[in-house]
PDB file of N, CA and C in Angstrom:
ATOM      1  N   UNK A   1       0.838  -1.179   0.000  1.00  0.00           N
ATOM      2  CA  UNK A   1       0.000   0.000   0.000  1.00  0.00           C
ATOM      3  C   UNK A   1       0.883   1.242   0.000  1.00  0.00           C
ATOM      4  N   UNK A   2       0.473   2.340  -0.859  1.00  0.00           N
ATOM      5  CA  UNK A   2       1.403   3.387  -1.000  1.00  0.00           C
ATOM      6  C   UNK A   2       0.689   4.408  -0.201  1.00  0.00           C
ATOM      7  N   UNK A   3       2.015   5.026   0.432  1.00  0.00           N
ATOM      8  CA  UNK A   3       1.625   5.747   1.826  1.00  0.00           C
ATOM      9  C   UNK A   3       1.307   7.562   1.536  1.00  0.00           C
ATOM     10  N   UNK A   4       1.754   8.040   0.341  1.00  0.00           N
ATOM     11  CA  UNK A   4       1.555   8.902  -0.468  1.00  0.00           C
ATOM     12  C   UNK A   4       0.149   9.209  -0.997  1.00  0.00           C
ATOM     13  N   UNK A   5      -0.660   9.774  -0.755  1.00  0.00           N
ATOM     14  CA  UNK A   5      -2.002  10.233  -1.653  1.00  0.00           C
ATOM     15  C   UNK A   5      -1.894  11.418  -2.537  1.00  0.00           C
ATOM     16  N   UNK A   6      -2.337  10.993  -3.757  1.00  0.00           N
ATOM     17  CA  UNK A   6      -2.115  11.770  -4.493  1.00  0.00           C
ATOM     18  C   UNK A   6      -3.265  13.114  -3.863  1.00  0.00           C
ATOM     19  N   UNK A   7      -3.468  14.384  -4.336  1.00  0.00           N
ATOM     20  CA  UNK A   7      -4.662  14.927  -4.210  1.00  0.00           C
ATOM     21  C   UNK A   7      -4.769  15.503  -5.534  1.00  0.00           C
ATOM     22  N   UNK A   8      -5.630  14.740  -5.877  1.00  0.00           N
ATOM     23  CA  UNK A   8      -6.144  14.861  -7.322  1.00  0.00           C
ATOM     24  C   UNK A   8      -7.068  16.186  -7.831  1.00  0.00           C
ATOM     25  N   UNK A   9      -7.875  16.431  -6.954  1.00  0.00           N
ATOM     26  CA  UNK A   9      -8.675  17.617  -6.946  1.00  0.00           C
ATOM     27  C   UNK A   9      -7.871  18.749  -7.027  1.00  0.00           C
ATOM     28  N   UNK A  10      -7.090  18.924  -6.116  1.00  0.00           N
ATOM     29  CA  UNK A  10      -5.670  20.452  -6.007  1.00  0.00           C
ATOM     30  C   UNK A  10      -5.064  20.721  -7.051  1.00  0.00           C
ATOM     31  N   UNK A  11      -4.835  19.117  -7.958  1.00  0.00           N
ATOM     32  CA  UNK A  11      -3.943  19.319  -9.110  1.00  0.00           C
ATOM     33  C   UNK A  11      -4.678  19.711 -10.646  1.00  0.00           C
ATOM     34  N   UNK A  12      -5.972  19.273 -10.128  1.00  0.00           N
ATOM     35  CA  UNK A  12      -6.527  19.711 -11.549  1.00  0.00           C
ATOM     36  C   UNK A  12      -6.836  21.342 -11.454  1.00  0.00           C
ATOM     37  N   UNK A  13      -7.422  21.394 -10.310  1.00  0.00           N
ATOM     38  CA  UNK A  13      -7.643  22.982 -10.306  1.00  0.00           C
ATOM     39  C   UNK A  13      -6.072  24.058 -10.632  1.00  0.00           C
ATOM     40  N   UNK A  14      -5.072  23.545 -10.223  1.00  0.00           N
ATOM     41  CA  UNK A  14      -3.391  24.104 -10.131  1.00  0.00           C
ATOM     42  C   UNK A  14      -3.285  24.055 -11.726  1.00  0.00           C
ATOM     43  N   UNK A  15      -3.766  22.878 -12.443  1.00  0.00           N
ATOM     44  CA  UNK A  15      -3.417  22.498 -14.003  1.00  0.00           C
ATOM     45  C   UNK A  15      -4.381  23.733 -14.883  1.00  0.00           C
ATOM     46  N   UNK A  16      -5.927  23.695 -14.416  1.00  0.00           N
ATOM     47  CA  UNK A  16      -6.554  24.277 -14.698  1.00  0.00           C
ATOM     48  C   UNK A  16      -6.408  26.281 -14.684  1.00  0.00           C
ATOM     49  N   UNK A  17      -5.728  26.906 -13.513  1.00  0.00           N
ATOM     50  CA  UNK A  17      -5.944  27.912 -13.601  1.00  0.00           C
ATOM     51  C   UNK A  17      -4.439  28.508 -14.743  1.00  0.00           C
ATOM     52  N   UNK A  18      -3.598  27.353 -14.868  1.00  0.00           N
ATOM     53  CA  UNK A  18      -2.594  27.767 -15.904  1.00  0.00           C
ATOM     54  C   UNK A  18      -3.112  27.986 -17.729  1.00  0.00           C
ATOM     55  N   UNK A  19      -4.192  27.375 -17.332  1.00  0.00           N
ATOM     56  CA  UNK A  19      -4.342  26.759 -18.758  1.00  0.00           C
ATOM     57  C   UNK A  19      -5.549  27.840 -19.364  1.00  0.00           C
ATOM     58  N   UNK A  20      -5.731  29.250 -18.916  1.00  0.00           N
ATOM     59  CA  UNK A  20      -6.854  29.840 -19.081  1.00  0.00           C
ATOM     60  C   UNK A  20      -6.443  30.876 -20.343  1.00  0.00           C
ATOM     61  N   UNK A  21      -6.944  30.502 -21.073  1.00  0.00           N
ATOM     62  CA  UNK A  21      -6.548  31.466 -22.964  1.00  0.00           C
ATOM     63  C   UNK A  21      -7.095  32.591 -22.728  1.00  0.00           C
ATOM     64  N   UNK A  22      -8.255  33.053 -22.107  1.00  0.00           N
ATOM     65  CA  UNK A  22      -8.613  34.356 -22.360  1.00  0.00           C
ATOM     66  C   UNK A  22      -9.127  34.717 -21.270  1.00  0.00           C
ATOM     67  N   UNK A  23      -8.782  36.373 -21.077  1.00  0.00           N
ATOM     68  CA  UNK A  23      -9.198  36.994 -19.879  1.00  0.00           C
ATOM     69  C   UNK A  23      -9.473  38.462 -20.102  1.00  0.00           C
ATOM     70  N   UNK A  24      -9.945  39.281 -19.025  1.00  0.00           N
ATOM     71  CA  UNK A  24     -10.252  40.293 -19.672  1.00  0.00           C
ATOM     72  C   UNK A  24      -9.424  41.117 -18.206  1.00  0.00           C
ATOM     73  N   UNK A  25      -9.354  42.863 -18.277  1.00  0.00           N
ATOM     74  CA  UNK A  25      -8.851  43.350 -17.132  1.00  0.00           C
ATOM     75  C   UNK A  25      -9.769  43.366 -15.676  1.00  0.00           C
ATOM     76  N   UNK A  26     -11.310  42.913 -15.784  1.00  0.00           N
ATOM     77  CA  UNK A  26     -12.215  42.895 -15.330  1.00  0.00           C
ATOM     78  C   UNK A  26     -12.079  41.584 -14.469  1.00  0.00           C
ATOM     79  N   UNK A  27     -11.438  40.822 -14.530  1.00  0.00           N
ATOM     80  CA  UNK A  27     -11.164  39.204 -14.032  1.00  0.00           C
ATOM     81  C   UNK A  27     -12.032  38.071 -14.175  1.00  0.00           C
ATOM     82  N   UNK A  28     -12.586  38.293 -15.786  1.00  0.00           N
ATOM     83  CA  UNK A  28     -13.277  37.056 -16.713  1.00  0.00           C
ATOM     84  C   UNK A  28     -12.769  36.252 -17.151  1.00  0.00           C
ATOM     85  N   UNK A  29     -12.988  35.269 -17.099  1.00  0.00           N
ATOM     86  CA  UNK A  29     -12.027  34.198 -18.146  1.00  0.00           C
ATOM     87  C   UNK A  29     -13.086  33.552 -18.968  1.00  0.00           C
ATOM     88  N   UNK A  30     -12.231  32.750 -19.398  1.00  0.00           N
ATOM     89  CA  UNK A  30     -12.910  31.872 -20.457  1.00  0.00           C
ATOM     90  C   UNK A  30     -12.097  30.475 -20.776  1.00  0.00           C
ATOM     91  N   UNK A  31     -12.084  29.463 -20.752  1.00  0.00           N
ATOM     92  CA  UNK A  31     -11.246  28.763 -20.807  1.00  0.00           C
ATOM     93  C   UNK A  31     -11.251  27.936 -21.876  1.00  0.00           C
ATOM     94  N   UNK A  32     -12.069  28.324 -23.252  1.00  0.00           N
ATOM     95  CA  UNK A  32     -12.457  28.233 -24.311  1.00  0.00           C
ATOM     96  C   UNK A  32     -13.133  26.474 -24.729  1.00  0.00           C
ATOM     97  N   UNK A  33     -13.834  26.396 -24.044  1.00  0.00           N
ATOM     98  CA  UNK A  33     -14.758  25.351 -23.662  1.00  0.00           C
ATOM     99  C   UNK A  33     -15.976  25.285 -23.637  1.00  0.00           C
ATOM    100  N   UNK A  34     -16.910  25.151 -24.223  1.00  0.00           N
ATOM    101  CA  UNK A  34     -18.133  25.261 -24.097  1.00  0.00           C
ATOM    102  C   UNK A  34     -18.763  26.048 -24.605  1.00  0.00           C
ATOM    103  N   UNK A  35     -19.974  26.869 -24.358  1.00  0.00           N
ATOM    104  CA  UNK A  35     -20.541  27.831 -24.478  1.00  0.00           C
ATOM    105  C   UNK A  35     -19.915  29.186 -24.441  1.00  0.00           C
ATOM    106  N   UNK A  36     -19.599  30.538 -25.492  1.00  0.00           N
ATOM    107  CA  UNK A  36     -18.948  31.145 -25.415  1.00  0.00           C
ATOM    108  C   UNK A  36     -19.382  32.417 -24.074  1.00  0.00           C
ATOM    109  N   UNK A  37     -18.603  32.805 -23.347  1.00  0.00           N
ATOM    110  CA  UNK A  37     -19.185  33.501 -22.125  1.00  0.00           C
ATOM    111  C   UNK A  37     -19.884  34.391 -22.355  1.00  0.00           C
ATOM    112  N   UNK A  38     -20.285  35.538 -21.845  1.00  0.00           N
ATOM    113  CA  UNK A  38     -21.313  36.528 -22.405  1.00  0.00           C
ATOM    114  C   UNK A  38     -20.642  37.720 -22.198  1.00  0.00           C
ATOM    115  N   UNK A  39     -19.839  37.828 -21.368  1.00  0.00           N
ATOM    116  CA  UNK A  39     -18.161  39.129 -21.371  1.00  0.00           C
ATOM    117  C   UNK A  39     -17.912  39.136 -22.492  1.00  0.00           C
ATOM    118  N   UNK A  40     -17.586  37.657 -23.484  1.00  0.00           N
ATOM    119  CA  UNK A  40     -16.698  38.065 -24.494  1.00  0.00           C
ATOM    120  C   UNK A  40     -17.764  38.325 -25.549  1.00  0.00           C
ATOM    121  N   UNK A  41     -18.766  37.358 -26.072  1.00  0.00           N
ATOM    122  CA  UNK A  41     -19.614  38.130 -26.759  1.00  0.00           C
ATOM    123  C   UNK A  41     -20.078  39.504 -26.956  1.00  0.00           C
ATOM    124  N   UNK A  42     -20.108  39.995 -25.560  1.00  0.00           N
ATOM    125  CA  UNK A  42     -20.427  41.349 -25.639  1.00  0.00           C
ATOM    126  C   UNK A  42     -19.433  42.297 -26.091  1.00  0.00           C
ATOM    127  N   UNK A  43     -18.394  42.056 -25.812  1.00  0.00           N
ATOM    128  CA  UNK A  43     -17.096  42.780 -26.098  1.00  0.00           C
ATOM    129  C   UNK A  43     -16.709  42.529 -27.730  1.00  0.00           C
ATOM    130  N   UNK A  44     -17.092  41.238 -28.455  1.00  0.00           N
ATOM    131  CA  UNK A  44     -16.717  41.164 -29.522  1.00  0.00           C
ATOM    132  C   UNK A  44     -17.881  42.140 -30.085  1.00  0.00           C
ATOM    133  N   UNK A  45     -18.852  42.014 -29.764  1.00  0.00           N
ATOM    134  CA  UNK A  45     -20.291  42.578 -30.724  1.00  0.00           C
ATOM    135  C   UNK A  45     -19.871  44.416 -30.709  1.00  0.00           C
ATOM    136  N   UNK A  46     -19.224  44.472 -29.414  1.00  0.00           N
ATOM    137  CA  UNK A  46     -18.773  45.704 -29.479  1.00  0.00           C
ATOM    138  C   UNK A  46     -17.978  46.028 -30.370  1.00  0.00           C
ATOM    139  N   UNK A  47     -17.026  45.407 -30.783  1.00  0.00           N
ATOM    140  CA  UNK A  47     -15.913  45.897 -32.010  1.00  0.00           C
ATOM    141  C   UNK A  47     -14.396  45.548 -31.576  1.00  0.00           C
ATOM    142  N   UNK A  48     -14.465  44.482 -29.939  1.00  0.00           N
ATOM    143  CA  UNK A  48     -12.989  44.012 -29.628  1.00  0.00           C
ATOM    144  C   UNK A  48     -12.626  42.826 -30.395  1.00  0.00           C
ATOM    145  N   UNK A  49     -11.177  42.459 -30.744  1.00  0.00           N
ATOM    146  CA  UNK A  49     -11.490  41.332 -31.850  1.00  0.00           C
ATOM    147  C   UNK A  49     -10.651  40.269 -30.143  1.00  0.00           C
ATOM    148  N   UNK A  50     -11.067  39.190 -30.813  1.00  0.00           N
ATOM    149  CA  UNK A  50     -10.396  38.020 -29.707  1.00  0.00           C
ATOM    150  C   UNK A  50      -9.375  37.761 -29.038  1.00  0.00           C
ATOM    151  N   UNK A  51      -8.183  38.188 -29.953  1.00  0.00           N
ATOM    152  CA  UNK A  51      -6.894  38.206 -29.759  1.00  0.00           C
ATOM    153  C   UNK A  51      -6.290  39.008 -28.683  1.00  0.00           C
ATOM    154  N   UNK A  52      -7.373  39.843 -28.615  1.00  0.00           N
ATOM    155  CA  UNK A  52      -6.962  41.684 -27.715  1.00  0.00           C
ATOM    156  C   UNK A  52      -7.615  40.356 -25.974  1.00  0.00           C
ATOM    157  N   UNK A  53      -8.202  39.600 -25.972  1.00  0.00           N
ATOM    158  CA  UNK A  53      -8.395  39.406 -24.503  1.00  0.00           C
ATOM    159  C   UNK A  53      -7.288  37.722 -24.531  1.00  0.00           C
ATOM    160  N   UNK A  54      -6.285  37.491 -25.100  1.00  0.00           N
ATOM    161  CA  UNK A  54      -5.505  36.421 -25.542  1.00  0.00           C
ATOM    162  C   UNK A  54      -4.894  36.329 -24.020  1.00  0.00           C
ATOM    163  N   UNK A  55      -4.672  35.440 -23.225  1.00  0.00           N
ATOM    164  CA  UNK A  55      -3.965  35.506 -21.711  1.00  0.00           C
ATOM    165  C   UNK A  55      -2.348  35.258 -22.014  1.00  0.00           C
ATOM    166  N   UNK A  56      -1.749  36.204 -21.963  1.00  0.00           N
ATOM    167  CA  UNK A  56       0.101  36.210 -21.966  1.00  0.00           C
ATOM    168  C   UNK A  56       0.679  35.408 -21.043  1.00  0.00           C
ATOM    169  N   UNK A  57      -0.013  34.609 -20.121  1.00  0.00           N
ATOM    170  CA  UNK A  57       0.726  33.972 -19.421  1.00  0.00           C
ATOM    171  C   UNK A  57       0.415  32.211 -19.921  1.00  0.00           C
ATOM    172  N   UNK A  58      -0.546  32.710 -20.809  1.00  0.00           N
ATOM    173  CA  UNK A  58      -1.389  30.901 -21.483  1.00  0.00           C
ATOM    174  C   UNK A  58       0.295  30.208 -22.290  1.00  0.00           C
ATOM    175  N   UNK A  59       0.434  28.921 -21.897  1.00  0.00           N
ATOM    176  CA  UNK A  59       1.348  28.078 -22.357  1.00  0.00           C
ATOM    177  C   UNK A  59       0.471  27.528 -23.575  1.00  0.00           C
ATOM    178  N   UNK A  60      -0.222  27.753 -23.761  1.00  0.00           N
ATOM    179  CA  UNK A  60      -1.315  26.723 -24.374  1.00  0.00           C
ATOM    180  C   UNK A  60      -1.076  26.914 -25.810  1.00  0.00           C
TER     181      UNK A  60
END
């Protein structure tokens, strides 16, 4: 029996907040999954193009 537990939950959330492509200065994200958020819709309909909310710290 291995005496080590992983904590699996800590690591996805730790994996997860690296991995976030778009954000805004407002502290929206988007993690480009699903349904598109309604921050960015609104902001695109406005005339921002996608790239402008791109996260500089995304490895992705």
């Amino acid at each position: 029996m291995c005496s080590r537990r992983m904590n699996w939950g800590r690591l996805r959330r730790t994996r997860w907040m690296k991995s976030i492509p778009y954000c805004d200065r407002a502290g929206n994200t988007r993690a480009g999954k699903g349904r598109e958020a309604d921050w960015l819709v609104e902001a695109i309909e406005a005339g921002a193009a996608l790239e402008d909310f791109r996260n500089p710290a995304y490895a992705g």
